[in-house]
C-alpha atoms as a PDB file:
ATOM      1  CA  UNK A   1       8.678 -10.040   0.144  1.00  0.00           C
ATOM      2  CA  UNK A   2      11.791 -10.397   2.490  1.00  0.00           C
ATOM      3  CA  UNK A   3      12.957 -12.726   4.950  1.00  0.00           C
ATOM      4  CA  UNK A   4      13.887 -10.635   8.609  1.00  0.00           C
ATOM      5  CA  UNK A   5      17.267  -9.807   8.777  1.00  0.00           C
ATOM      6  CA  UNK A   6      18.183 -11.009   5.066  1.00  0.00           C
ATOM      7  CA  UNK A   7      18.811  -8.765   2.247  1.00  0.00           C
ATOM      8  CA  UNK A   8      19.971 -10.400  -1.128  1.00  0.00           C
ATOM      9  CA  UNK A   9      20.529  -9.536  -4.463  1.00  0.00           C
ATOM     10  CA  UNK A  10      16.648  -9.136  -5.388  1.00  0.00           C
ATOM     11  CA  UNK A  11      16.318  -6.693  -2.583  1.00  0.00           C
ATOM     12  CA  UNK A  12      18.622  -4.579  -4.081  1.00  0.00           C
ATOM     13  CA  UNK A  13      17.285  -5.055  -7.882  1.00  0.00           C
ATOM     14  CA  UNK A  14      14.104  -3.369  -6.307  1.00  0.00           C
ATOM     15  CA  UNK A  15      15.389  -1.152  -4.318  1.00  0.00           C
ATOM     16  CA  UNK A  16      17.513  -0.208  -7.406  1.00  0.00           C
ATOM     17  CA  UNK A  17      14.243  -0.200  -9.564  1.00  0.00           C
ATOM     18  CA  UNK A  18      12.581   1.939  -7.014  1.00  0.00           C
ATOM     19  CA  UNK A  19      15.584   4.727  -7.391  1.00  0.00           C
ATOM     20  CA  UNK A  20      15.959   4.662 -10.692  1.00  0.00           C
ATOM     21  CA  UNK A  21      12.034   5.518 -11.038  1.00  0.00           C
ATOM     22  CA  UNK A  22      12.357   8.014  -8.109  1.00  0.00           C
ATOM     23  CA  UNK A  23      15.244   9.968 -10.566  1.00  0.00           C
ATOM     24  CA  UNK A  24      13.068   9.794 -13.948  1.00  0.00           C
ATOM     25  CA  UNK A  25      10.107  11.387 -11.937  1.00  0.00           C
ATOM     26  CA  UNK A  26       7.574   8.585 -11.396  1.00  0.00           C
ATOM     27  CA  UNK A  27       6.467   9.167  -8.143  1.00  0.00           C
ATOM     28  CA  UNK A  28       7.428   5.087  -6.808  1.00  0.00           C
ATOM     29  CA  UNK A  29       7.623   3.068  -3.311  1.00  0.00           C
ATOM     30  CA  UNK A  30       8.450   0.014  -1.990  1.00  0.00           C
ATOM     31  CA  UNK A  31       6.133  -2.102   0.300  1.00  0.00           C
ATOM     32  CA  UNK A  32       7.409  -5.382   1.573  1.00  0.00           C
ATOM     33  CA  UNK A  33       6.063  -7.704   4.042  1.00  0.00           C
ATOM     34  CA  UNK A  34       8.283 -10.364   6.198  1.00  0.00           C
ATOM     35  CA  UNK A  35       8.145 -13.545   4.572  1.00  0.00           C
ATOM     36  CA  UNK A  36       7.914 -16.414   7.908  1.00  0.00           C
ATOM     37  CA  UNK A  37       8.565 -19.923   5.947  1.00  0.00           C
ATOM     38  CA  UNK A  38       8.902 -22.058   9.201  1.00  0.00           C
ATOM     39  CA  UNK A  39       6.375 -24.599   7.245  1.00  0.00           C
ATOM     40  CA  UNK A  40       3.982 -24.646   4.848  1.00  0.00           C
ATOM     41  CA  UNK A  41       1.190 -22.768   6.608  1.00  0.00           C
ATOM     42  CA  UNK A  42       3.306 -19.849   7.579  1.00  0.00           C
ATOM     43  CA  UNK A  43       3.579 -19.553   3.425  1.00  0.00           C
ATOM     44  CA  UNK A  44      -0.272 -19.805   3.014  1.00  0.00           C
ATOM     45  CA  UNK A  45      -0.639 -17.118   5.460  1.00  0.00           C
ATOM     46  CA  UNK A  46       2.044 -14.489   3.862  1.00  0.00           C
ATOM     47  CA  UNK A  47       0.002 -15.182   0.604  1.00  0.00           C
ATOM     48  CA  UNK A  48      -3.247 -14.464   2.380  1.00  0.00           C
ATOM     49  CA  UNK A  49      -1.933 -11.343   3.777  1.00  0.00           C
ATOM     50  CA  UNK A  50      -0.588 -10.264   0.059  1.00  0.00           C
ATOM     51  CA  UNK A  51      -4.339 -11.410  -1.373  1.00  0.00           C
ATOM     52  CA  UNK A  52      -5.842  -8.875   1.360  1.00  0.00           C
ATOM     53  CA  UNK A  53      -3.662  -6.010   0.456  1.00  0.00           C
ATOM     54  CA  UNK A  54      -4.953  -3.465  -2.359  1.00  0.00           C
ATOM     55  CA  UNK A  55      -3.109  -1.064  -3.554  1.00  0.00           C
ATOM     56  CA  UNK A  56      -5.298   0.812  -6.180  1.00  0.00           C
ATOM     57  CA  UNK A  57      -5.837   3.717  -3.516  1.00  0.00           C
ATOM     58  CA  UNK A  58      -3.439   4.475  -0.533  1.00  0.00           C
ATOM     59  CA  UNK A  59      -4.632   7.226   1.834  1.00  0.00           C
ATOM     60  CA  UNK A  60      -6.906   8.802  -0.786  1.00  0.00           C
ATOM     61  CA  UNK A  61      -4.570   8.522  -3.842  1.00  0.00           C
ATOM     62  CA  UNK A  62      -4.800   6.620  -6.604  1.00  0.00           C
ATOM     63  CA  UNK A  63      -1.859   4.303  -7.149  1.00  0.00           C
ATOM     64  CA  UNK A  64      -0.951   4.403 -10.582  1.00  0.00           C
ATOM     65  CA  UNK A  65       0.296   0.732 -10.939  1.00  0.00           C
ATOM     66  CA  UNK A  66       1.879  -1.813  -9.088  1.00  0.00           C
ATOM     67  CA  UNK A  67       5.100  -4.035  -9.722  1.00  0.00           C
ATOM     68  CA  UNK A  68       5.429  -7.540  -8.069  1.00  0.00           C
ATOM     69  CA  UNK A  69       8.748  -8.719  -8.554  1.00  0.00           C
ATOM     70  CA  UNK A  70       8.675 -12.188  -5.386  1.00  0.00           C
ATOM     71  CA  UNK A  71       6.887 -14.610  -3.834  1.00  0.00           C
ATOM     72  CA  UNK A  72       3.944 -13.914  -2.566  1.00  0.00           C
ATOM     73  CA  UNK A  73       3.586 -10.685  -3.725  1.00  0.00           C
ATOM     74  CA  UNK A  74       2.309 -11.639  -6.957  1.00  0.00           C
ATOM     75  CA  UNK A  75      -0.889 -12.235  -4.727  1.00  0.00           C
ATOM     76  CA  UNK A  76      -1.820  -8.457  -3.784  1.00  0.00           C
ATOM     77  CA  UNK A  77      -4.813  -6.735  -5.609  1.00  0.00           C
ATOM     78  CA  UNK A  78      -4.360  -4.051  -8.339  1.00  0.00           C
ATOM     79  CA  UNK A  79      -6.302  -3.569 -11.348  1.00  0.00           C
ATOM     80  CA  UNK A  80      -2.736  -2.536 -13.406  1.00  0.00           C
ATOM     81  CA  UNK A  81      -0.683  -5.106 -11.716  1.00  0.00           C
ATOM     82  CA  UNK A  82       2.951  -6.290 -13.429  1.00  0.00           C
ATOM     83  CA  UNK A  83       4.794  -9.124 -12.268  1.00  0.00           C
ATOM     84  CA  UNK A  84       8.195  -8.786 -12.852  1.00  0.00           C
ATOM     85  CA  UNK A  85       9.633 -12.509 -11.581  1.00  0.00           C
ATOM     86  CA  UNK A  86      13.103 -11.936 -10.510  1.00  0.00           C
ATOM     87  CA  UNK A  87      13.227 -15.567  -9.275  1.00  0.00           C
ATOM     88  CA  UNK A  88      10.891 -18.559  -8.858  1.00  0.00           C
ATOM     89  CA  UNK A  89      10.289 -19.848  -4.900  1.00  0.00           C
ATOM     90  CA  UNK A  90      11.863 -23.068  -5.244  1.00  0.00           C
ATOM     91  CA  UNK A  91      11.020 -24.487  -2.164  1.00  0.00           C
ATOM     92  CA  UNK A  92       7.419 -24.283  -3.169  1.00  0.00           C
ATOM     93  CA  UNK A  93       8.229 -26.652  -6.245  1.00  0.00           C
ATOM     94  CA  UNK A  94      10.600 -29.294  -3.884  1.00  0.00           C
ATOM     95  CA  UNK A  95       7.767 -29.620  -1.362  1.00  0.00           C
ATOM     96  CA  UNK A  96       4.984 -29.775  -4.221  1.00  0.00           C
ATOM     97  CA  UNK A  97       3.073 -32.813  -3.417  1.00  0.00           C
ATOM     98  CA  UNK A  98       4.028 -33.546   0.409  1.00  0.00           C
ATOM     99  CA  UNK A  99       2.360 -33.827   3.348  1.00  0.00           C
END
């Protein structure tokens, strides 16, 4: 997940992840969605549209497995799913229990 126009240090731990699996010969990726945090709702919905992505086939291939390393992403369907939490979304924890 990335905010438009914002690229920070867990950006580049996956991009870095993704190269350094490229060079070792695992065929790898990277799929992001924007992540629009204007409120509360605008969260629900980048969830949603992690929950209705599944990756266990992609244009007639089977996708191996998947690593989710942010918020939302954890959210997207695959049967061999990892989550590899580079860092918590905090804001979800401040706002916990407000209107």
């Amino acid at each position: 997940m990335q905010s438009p126009f914002f690229a920070g240090g867990a950006e580049r731990h996956v991009r870095r992840l993704t190269e350094e699996l490229t060079a070792r010969g695992v065929e790898a990726d990277l799929v992001t969605m924007p992540l629009i945090e204007r409120d509360r709702f605008d969260l629900i919905r980048s969830a949603l549209a992690w929950r209705s992505l599944d990756l266990s086939e992609v244009g007639g291939k089977r996708v191996d497995a998947v690593i989710a390393t942010r918020f939302p992403s954890y959210a997207v369907r695959h049967p061999n799913k990892v989550v590899w939490l580079i860092h918590q979304y905090r804001q979800a924890y401040d706002q916990f229990g407000t209107p």
